[in-house]
C-alpha atoms as a PDB file:
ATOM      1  CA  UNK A   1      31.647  -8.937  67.795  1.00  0.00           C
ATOM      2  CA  UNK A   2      31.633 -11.764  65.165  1.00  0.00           C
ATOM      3  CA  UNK A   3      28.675 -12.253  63.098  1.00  0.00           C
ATOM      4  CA  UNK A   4      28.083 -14.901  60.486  1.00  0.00           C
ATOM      5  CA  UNK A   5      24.647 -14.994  58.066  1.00  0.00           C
ATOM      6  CA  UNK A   6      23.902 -17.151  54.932  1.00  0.00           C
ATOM      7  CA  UNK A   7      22.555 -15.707  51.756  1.00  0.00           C
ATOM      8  CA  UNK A   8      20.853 -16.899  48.588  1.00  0.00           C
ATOM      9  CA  UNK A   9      22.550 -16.415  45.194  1.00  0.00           C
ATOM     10  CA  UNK A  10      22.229 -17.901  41.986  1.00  0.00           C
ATOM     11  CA  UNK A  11      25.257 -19.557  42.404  1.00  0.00           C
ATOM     12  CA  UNK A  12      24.312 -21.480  46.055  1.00  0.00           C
ATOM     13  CA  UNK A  13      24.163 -20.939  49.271  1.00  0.00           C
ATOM     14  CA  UNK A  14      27.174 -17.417  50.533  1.00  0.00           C
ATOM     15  CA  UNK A  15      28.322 -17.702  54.333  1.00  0.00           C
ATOM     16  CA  UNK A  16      29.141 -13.744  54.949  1.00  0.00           C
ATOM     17  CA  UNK A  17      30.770 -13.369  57.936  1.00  0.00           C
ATOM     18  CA  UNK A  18      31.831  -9.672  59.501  1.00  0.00           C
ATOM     19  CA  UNK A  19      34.072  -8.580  62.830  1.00  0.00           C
ATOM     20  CA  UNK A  20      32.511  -5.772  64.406  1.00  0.00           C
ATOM     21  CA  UNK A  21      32.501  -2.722  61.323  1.00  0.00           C
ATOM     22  CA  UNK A  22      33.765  -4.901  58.559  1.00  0.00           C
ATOM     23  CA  UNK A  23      33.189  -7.915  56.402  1.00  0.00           C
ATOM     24  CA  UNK A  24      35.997 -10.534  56.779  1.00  0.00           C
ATOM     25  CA  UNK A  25      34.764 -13.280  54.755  1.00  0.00           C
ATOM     26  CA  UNK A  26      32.167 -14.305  51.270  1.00  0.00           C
ATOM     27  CA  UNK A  27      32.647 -18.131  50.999  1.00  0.00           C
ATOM     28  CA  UNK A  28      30.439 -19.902  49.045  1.00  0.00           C
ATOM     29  CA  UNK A  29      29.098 -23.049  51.307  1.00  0.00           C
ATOM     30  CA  UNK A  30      30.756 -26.298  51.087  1.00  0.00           C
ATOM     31  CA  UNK A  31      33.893 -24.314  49.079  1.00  0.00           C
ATOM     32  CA  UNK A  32      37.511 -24.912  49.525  1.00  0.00           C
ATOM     33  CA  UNK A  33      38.602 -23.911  53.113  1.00  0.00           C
ATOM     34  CA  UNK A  34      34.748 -23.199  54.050  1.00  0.00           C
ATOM     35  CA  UNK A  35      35.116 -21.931  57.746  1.00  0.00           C
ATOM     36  CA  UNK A  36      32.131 -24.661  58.870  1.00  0.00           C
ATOM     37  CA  UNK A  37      33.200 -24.185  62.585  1.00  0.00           C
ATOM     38  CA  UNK A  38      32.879 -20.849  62.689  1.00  0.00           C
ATOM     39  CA  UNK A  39      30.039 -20.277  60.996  1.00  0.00           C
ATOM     40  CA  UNK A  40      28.182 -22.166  63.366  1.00  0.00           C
ATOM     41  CA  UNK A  41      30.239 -20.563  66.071  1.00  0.00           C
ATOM     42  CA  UNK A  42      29.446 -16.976  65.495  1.00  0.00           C
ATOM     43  CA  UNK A  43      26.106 -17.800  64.776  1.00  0.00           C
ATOM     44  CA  UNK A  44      23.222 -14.263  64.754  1.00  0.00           C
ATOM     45  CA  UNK A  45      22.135 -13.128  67.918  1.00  0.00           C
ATOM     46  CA  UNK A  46      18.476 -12.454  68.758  1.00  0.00           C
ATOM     47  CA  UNK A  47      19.375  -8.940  67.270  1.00  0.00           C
ATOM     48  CA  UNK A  48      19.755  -9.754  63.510  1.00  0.00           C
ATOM     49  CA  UNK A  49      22.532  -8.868  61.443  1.00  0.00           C
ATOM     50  CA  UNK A  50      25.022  -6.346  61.727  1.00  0.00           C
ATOM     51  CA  UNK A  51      24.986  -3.004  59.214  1.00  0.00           C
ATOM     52  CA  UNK A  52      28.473  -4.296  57.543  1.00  0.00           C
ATOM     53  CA  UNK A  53      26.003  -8.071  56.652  1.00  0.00           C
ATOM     54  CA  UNK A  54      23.331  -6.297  55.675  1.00  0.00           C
ATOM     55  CA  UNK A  55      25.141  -4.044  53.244  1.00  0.00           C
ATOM     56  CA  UNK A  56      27.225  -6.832  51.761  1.00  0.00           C
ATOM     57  CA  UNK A  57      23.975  -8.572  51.390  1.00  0.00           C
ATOM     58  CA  UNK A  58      22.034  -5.876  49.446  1.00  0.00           C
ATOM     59  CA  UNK A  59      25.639  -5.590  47.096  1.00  0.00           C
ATOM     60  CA  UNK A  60      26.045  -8.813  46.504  1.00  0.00           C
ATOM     61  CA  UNK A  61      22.396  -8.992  45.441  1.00  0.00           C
ATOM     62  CA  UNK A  62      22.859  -6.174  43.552  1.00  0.00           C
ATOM     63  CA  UNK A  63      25.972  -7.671  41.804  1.00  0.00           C
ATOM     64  CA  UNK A  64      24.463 -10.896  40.983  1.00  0.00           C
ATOM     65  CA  UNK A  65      21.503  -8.656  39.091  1.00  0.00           C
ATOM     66  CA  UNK A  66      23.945  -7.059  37.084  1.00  0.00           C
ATOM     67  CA  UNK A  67      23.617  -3.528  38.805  1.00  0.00           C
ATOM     68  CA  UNK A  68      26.656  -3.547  40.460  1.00  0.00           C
ATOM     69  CA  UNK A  69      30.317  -3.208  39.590  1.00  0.00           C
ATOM     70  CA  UNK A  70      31.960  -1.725  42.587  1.00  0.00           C
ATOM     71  CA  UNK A  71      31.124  -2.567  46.152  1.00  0.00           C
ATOM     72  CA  UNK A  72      31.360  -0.130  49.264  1.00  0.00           C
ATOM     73  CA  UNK A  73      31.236  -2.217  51.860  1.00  0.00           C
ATOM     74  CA  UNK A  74      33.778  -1.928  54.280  1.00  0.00           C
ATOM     75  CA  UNK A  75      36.467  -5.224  54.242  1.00  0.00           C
ATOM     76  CA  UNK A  76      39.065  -6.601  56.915  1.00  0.00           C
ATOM     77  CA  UNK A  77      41.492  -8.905  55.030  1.00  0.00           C
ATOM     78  CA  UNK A  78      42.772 -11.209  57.475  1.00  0.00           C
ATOM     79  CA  UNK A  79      46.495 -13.184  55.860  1.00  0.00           C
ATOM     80  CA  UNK A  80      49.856 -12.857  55.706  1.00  0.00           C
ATOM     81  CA  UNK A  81      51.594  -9.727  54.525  1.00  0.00           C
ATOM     82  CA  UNK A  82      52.335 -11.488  51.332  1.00  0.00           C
ATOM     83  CA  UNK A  83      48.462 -12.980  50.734  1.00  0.00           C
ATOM     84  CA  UNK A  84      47.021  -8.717  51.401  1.00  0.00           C
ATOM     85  CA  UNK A  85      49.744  -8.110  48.922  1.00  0.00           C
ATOM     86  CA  UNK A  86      48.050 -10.409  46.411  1.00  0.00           C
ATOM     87  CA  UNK A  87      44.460  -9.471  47.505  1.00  0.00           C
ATOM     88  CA  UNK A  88      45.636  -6.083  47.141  1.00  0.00           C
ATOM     89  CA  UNK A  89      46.459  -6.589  43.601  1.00  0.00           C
ATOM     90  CA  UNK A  90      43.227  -8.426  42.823  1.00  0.00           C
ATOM     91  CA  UNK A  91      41.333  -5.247  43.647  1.00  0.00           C
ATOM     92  CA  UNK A  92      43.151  -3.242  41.012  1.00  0.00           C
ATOM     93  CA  UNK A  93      41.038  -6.130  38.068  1.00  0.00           C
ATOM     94  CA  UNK A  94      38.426  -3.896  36.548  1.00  0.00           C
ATOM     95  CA  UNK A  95      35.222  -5.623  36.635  1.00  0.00           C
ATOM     96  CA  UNK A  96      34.856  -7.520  33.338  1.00  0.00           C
ATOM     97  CA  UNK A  97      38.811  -8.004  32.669  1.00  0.00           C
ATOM     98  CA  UNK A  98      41.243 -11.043  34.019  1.00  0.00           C
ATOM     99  CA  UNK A  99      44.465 -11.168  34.806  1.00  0.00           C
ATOM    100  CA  UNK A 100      46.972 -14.167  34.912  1.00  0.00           C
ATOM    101  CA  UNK A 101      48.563 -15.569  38.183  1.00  0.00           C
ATOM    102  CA  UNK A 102      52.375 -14.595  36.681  1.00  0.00           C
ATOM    103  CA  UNK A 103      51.188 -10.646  35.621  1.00  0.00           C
ATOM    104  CA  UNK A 104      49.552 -10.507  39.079  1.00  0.00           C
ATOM    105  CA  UNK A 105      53.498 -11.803  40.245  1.00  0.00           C
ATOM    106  CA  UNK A 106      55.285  -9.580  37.983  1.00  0.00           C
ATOM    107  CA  UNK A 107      53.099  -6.484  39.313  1.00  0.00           C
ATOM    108  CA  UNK A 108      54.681  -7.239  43.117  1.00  0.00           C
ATOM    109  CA  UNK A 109      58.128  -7.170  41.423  1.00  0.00           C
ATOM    110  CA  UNK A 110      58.725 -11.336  41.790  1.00  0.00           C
ATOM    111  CA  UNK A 111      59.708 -13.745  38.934  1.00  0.00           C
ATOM    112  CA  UNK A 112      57.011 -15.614  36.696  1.00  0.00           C
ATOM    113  CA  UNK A 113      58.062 -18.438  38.714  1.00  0.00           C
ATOM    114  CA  UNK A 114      56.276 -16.985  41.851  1.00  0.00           C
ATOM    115  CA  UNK A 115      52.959 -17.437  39.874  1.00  0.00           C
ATOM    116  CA  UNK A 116      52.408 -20.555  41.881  1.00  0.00           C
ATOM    117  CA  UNK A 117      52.464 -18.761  45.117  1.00  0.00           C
ATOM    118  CA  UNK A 118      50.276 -15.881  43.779  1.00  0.00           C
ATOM    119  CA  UNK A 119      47.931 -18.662  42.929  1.00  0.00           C
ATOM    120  CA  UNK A 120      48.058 -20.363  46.226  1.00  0.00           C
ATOM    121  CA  UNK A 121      47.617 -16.932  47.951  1.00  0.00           C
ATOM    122  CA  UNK A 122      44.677 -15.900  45.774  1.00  0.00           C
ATOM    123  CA  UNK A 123      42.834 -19.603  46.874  1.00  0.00           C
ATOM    124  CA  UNK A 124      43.185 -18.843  50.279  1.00  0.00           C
ATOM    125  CA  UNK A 125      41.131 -15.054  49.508  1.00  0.00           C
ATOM    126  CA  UNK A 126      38.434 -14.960  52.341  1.00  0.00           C
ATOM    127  CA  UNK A 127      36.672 -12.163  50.675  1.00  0.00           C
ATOM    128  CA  UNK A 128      35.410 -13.733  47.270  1.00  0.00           C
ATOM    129  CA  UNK A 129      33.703 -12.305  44.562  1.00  0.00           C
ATOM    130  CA  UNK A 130      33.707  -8.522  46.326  1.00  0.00           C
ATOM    131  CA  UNK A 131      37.333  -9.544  46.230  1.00  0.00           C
ATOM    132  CA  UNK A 132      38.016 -10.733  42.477  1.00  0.00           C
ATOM    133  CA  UNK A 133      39.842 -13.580  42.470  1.00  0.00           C
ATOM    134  CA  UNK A 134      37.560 -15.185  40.124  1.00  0.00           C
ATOM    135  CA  UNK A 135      39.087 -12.508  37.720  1.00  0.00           C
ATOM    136  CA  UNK A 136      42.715 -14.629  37.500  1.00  0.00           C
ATOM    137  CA  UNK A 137      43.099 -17.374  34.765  1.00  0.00           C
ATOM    138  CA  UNK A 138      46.280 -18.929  33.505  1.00  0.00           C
ATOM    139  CA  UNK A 139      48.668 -17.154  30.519  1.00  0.00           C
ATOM    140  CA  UNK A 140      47.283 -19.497  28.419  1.00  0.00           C
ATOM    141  CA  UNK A 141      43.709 -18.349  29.143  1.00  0.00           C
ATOM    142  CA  UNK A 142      42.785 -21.241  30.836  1.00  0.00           C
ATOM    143  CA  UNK A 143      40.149 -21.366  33.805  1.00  0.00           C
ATOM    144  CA  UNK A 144      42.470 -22.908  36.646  1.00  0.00           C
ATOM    145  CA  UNK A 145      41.564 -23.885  40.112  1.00  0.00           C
ATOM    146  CA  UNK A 146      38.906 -21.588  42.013  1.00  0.00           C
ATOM    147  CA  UNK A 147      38.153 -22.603  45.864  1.00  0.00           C
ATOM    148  CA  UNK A 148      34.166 -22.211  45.095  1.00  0.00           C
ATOM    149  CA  UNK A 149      34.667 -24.475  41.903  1.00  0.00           C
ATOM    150  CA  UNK A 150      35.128 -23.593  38.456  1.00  0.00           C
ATOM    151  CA  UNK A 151      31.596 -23.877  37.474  1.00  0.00           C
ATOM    152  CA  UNK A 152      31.288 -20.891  39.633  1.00  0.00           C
ATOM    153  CA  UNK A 153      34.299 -19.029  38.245  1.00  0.00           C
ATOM    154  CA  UNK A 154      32.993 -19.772  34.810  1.00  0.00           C
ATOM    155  CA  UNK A 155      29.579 -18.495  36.057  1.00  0.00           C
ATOM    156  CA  UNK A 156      31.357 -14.982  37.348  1.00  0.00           C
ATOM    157  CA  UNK A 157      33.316 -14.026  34.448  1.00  0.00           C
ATOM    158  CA  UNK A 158      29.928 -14.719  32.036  1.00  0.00           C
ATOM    159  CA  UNK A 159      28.117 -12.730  34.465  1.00  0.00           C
ATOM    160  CA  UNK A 160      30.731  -9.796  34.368  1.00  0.00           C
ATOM    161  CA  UNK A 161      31.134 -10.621  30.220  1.00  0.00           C
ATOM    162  CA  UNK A 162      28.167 -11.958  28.839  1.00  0.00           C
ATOM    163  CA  UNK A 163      28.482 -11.657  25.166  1.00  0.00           C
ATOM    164  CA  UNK A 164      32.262 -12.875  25.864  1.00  0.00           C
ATOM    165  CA  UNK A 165      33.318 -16.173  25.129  1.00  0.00           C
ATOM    166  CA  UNK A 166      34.588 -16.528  28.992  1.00  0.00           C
ATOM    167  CA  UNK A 167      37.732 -18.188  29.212  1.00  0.00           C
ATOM    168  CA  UNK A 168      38.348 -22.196  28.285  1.00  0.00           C
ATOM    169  CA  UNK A 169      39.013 -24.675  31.438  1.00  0.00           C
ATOM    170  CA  UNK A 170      41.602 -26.821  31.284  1.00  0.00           C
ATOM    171  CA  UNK A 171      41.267 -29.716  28.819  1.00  0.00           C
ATOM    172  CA  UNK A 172      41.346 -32.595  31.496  1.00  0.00           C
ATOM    173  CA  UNK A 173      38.398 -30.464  33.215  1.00  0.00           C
ATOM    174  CA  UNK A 174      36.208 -30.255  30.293  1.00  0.00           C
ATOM    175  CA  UNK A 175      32.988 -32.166  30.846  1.00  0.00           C
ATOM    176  CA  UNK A 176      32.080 -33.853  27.070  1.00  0.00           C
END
């Protein structure tokens, strides 16, 4: 059974959404490739929300308090053998550390050239945040293009680093 809730953070509005004993989706409303449809489509029953919603509720709350760095709950990754490749590598950040798009292609044995497709595969990441791809910046350090918006990528790594300078967004992003 599909269920879909909203939760609060300090960051907006998070659509979780779950598939019988897993969570198959964080998406921050109104991101980049926001399921919308479905959301309203697997809307809760009269019963409330599954286990797997509940406890990627209470660890997401948890995160966003600064009391977790790990999370438990159980996750269904749902792409292409190449994108669960990516994710996969994504899981191996440590919390408070970033990695660039062309070390995350070097790791799955591609050229630095592939570093576009890592980066389009890590956009397209339905499990966000529990799944860091807010943790991947350029080689140059640069904050490049997160689906939930760079305000909230900046807000994730500051969380995960506060007395870090987090890394610099592109110049043409910078707001003066």
């Amino acid at each position: 059974m599909k269920q879909c809730m909203l939760m609060p953070s300090p960051l907006g509005d998070i659509l979780l959404r779950a598939e019988d004993d897993a969570l198959t989706g964080v998406f921050f409303a109104g991101q980049k490739y926001f399921p919308a449809a479905d959301a309203a489509r697997d809307a809760l029953d009269a019963g409330g929300p599954s286990r797997v919603l509940q406890q990627a509720r209470e660890e997401l709350g948890e995160y966003f308090a600064g009391e977790r760095r790990r999370f438990t709950v159980r996750l269904r990754m749902l792409g292409s053998a190449f994108q669960r490749d990516v994710w996969e590598q994504l899981e191996k950040i440590p919390y408070g550390e970033t990695a660039s798009y062309g070390g995350i292609a070097q790791r799955l044995g591609l050229p630095l050239s592939a570093s576009r497709a890592v980066g389009a595969a890590n956009g397209r990441n339905p499990i966000s945040i529990i799944v860091p791809c807010h943790r991947v910046i350029s080689s140059a350090g640069d904050l490049t293009g997160y689906a939930g918006g760079l305000h909230r990528k900046e807000a994730l790594l500051t969380l995960e680093r506060p007395q870090a300078k987090p890394p610099r967004q592109l110049d043409l992003l910078a707001v003066d």
